[in-house]
PDB file of N, CA and C in Angstrom:
ATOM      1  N   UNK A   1     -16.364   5.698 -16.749  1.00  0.00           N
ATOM      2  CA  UNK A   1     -15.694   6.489 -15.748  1.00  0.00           C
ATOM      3  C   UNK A   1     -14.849   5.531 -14.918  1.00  0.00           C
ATOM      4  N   UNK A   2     -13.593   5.737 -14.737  1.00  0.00           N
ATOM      5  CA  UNK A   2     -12.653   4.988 -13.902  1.00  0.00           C
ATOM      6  C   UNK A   2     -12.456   5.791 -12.694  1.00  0.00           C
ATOM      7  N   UNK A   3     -12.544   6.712 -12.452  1.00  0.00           N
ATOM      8  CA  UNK A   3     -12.282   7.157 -11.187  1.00  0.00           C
ATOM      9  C   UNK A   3     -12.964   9.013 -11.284  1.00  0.00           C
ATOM     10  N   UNK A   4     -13.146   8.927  -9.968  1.00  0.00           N
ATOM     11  CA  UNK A   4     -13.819  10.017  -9.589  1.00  0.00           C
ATOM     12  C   UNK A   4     -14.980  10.322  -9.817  1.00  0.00           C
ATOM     13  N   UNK A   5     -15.867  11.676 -10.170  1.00  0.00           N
ATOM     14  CA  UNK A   5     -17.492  12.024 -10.081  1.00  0.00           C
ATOM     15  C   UNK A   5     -17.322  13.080 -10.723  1.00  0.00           C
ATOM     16  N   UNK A   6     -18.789  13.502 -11.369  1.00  0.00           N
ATOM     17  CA  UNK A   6     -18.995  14.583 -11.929  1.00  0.00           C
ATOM     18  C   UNK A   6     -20.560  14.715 -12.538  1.00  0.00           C
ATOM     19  N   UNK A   7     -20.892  15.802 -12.815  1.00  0.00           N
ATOM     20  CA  UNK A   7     -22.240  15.814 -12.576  1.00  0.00           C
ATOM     21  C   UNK A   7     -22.716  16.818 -14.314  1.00  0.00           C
ATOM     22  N   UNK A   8     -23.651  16.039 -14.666  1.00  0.00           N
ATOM     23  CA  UNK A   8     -23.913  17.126 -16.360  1.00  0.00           C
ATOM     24  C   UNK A   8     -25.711  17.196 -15.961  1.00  0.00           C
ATOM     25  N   UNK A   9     -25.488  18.820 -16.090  1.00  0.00           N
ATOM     26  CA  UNK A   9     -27.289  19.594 -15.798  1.00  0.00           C
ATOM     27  C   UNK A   9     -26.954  20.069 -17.280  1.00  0.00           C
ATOM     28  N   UNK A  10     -28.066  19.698 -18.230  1.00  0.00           N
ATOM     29  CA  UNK A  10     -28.794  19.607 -18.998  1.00  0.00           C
ATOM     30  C   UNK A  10     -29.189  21.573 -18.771  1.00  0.00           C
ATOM     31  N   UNK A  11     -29.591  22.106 -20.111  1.00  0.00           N
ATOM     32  CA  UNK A  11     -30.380  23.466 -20.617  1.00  0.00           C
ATOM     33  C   UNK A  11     -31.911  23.020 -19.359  1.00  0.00           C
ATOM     34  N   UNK A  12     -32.175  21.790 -20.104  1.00  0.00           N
ATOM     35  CA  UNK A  12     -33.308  21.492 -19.225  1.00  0.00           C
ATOM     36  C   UNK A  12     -33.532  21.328 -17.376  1.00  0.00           C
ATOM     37  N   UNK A  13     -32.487  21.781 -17.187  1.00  0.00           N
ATOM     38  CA  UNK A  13     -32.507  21.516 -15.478  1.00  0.00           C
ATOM     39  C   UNK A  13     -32.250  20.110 -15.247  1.00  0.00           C
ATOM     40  N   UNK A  14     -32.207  18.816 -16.061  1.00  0.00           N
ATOM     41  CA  UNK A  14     -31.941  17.491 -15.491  1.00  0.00           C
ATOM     42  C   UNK A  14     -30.651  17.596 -15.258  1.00  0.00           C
ATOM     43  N   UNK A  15     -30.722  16.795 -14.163  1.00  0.00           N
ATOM     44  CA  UNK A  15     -29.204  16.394 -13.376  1.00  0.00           C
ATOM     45  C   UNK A  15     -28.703  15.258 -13.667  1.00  0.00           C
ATOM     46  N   UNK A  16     -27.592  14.944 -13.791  1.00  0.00           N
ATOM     47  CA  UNK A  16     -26.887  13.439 -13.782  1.00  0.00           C
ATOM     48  C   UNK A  16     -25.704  13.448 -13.318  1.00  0.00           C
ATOM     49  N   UNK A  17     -25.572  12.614 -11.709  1.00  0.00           N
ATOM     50  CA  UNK A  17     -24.193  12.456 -11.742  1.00  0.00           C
ATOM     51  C   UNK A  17     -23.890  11.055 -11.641  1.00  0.00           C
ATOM     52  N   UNK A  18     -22.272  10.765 -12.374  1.00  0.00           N
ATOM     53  CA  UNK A  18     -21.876   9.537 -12.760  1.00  0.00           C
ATOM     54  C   UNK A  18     -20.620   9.313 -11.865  1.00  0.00           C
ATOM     55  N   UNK A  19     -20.294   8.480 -11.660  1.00  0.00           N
ATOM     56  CA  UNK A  19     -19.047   8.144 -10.522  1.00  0.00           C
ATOM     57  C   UNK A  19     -18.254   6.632 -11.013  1.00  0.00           C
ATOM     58  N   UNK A  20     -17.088   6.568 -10.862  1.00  0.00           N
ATOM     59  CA  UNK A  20     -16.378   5.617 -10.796  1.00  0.00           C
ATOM     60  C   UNK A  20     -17.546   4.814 -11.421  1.00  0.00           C
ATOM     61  N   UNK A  21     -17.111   3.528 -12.160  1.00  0.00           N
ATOM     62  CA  UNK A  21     -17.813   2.436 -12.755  1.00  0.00           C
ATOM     63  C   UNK A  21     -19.482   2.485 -13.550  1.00  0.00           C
ATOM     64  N   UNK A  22     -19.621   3.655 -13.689  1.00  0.00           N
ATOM     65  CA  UNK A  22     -20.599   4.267 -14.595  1.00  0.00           C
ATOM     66  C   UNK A  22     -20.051   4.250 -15.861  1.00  0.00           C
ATOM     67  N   UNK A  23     -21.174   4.507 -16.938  1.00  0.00           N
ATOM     68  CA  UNK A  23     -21.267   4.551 -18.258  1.00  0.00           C
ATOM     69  C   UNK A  23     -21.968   5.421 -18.635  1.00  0.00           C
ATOM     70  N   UNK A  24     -21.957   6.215 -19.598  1.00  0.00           N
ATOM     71  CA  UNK A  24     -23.024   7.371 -19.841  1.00  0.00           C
ATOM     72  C   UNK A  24     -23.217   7.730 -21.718  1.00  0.00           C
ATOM     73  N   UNK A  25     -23.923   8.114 -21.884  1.00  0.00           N
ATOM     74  CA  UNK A  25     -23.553   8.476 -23.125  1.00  0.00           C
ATOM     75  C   UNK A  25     -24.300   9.901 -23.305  1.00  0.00           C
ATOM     76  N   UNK A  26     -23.422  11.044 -24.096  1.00  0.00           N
ATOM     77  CA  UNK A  26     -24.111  12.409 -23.912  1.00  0.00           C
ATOM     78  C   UNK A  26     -24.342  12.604 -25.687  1.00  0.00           C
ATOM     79  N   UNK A  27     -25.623  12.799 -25.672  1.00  0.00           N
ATOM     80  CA  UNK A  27     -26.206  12.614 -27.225  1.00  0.00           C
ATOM     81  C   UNK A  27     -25.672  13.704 -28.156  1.00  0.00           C
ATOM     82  N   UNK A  28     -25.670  13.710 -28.684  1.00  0.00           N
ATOM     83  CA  UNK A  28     -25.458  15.029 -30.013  1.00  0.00           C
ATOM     84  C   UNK A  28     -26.700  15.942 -29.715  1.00  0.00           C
ATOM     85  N   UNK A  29     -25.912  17.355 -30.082  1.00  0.00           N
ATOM     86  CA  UNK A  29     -27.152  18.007 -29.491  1.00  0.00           C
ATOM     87  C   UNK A  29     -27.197  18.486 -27.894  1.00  0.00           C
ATOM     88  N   UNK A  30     -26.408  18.059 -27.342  1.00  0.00           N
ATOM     89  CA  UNK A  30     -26.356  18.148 -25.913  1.00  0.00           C
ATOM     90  C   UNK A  30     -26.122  19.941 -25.500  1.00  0.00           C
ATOM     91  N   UNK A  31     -26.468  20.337 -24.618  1.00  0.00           N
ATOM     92  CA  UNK A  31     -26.766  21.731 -24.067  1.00  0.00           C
ATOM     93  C   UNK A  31     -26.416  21.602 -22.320  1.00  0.00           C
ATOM     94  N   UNK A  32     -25.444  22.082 -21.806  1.00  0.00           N
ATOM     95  CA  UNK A  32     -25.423  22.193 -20.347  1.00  0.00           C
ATOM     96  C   UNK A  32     -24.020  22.400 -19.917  1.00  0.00           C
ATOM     97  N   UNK A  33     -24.209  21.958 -18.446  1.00  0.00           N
ATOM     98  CA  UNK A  33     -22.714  22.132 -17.993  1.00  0.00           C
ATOM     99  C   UNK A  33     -22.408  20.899 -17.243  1.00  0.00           C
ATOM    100  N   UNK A  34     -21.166  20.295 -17.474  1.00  0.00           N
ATOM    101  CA  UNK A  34     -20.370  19.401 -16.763  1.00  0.00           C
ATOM    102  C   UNK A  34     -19.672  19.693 -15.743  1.00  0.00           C
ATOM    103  N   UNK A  35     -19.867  19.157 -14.807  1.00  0.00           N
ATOM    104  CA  UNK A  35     -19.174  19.456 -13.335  1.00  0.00           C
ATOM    105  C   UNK A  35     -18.161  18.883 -12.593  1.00  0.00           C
ATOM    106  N   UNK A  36     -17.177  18.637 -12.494  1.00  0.00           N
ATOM    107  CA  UNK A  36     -16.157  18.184 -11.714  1.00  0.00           C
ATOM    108  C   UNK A  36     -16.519  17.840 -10.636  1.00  0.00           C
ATOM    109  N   UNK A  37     -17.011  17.154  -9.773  1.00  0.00           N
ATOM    110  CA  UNK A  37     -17.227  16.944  -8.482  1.00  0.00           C
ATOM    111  C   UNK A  37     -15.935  15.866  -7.767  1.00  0.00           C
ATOM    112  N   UNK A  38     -15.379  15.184  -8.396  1.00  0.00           N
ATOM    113  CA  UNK A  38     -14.173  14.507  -7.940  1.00  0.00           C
ATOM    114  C   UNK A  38     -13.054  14.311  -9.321  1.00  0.00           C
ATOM    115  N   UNK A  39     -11.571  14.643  -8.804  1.00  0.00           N
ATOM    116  CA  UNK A  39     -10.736  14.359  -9.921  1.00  0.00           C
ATOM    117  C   UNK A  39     -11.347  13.024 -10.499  1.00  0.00           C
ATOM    118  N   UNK A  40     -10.925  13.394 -11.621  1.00  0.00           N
ATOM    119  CA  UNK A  40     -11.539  12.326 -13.098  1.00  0.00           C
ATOM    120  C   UNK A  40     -10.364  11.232 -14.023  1.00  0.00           C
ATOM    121  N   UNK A  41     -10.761   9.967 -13.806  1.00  0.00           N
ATOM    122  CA  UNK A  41     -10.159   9.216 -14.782  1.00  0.00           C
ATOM    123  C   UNK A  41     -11.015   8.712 -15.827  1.00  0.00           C
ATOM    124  N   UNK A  42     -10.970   9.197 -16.927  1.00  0.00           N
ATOM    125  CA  UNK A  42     -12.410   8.296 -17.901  1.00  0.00           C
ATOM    126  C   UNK A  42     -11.673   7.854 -19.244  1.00  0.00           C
ATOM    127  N   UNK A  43     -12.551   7.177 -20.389  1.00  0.00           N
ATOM    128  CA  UNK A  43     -12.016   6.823 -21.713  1.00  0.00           C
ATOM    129  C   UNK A  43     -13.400   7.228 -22.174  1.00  0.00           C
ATOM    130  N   UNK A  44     -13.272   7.566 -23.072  1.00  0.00           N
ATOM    131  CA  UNK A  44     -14.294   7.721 -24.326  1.00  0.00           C
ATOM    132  C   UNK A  44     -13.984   8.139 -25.469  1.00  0.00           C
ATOM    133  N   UNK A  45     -15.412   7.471 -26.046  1.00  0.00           N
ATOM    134  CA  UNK A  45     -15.274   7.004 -27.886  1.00  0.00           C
ATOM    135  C   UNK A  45     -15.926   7.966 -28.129  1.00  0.00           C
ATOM    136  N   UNK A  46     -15.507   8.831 -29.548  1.00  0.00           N
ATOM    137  CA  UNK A  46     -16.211   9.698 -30.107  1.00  0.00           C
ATOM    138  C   UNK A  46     -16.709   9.037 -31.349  1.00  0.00           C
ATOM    139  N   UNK A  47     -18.173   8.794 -31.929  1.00  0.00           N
ATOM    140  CA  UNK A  47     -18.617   8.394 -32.941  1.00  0.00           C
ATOM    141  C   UNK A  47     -19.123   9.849 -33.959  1.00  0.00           C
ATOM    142  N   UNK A  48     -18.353   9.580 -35.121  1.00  0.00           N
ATOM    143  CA  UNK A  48     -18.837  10.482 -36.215  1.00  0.00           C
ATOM    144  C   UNK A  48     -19.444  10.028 -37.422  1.00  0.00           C
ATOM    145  N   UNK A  49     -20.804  10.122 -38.004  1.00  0.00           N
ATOM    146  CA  UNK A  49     -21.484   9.399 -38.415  1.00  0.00           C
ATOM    147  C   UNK A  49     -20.968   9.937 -39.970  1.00  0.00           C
TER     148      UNK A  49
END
C-alpha cells in the first residue's frame, strides 16, 4: 500500500485494516468486503499457479 487505508472483514467477522506502508496478502478463497477508508495508491502481484 502506498498511500491511503482500507479495511477487508472477512465472511468470518475478522477485521484488517492496512494503511500506507503495509503489505498484505489476501489468500485464494477469500470471502468478504474491502473498504475504502482513505483514497488508495497500491501495486499488486497476481500469482496464478
Amino acid at each position: 500500500m502506498l498511500d491511503g487505508a482500507c479495511e477487508l472483514v472477512g465472511d468470518d467477522g475478522v477485521k484488517h485494516v492496512y494503511r500506507a506502508g503495509d503489505s498484505f496478502i489476501i489468500e485464494p478463497g477469500f470471502n468478504g468486503v474491502w473498504r475504502v477508508l482513505e483514497p488508495m495508491r497500491k501495486r499488486f502481484v497476481v500469482r496464478v499457479d
